[in-house]
C-alpha atoms as a PDB file:
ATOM      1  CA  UNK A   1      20.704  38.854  28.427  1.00  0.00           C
ATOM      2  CA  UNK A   2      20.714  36.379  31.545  1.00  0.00           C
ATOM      3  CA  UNK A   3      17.285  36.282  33.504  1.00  0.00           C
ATOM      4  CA  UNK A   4      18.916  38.478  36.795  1.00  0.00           C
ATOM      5  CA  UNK A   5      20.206  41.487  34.258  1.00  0.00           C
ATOM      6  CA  UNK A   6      16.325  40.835  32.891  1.00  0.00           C
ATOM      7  CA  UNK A   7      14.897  41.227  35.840  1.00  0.00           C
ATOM      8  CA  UNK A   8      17.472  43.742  36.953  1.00  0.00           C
ATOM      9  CA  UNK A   9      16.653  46.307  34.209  1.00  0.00           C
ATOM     10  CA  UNK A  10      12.492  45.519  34.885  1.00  0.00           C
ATOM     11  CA  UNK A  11      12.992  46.599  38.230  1.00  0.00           C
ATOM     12  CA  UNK A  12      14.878  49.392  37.246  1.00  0.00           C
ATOM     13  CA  UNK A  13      12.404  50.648  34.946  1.00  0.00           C
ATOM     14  CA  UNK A  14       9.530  49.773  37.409  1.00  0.00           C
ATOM     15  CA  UNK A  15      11.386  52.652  39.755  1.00  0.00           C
ATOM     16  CA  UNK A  16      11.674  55.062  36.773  1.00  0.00           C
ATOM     17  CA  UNK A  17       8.273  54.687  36.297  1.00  0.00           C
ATOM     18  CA  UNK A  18       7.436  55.187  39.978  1.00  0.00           C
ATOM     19  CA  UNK A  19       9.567  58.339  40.046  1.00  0.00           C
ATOM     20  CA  UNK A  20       7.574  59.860  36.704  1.00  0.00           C
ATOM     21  CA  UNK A  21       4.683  59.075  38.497  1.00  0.00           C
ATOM     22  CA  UNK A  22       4.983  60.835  41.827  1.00  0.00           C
ATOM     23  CA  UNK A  23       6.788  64.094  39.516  1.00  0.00           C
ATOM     24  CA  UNK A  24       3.348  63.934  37.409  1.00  0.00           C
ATOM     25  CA  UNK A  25       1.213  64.222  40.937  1.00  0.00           C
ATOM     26  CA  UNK A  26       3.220  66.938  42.263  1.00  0.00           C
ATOM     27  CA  UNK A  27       2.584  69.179  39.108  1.00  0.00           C
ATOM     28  CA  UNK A  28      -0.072  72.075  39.820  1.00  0.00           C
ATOM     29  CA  UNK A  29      -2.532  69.956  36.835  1.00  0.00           C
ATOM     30  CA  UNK A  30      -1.195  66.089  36.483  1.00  0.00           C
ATOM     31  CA  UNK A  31      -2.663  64.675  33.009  1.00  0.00           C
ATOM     32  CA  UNK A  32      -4.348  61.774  34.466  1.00  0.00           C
ATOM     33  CA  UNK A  33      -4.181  60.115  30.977  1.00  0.00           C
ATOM     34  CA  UNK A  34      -0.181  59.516  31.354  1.00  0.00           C
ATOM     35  CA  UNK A  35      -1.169  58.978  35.157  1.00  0.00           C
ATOM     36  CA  UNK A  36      -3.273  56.323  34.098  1.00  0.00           C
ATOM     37  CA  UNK A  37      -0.513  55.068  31.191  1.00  0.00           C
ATOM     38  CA  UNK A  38       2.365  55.124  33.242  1.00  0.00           C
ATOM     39  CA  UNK A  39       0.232  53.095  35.824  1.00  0.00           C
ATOM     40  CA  UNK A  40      -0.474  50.192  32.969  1.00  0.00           C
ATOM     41  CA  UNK A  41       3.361  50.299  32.081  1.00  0.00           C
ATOM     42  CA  UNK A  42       4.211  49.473  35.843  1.00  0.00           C
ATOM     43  CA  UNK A  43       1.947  46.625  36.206  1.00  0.00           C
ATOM     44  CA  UNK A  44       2.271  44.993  32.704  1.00  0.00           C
ATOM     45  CA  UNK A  45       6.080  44.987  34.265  1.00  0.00           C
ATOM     46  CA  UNK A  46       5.532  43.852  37.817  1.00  0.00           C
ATOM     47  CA  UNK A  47       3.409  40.920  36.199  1.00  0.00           C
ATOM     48  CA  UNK A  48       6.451  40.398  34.079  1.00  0.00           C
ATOM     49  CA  UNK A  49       9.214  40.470  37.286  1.00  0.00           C
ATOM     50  CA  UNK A  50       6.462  38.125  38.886  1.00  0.00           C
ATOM     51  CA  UNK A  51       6.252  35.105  35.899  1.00  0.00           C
ATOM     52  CA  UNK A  52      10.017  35.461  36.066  1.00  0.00           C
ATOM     53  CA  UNK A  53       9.791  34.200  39.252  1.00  0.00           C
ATOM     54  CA  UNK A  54       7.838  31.152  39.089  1.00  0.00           C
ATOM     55  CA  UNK A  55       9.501  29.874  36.165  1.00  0.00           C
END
């Protein structure tokens, strides 16, 4: 896989991510332990999208 279709399918699962979140705040009880896991997921891959870039 090139480094665009890399970084291409990060972003795309930083947005997924981003969309599970905001369906887990709108739910009458969110479980603020996948809250807090999804959260880790998106920034371990928006550090990732980021070293991409300075490489």
């Amino acid at each position: 896989m090139g480094q665009d279709a890399r970084k291409d399918a990060l972003q795309f699962r930083h947005a997924e991510l981003e969309d599970r979140l905001d369906n887990e705040f709108t739910r009458p009880s969110p479980d603020m332990s996948a809250i807090a896991e999804l959260k880790r997921q998106k920034l371990r891959i928006k550090d990732e999208i980021a070293r991409m870039g300075t490489s």
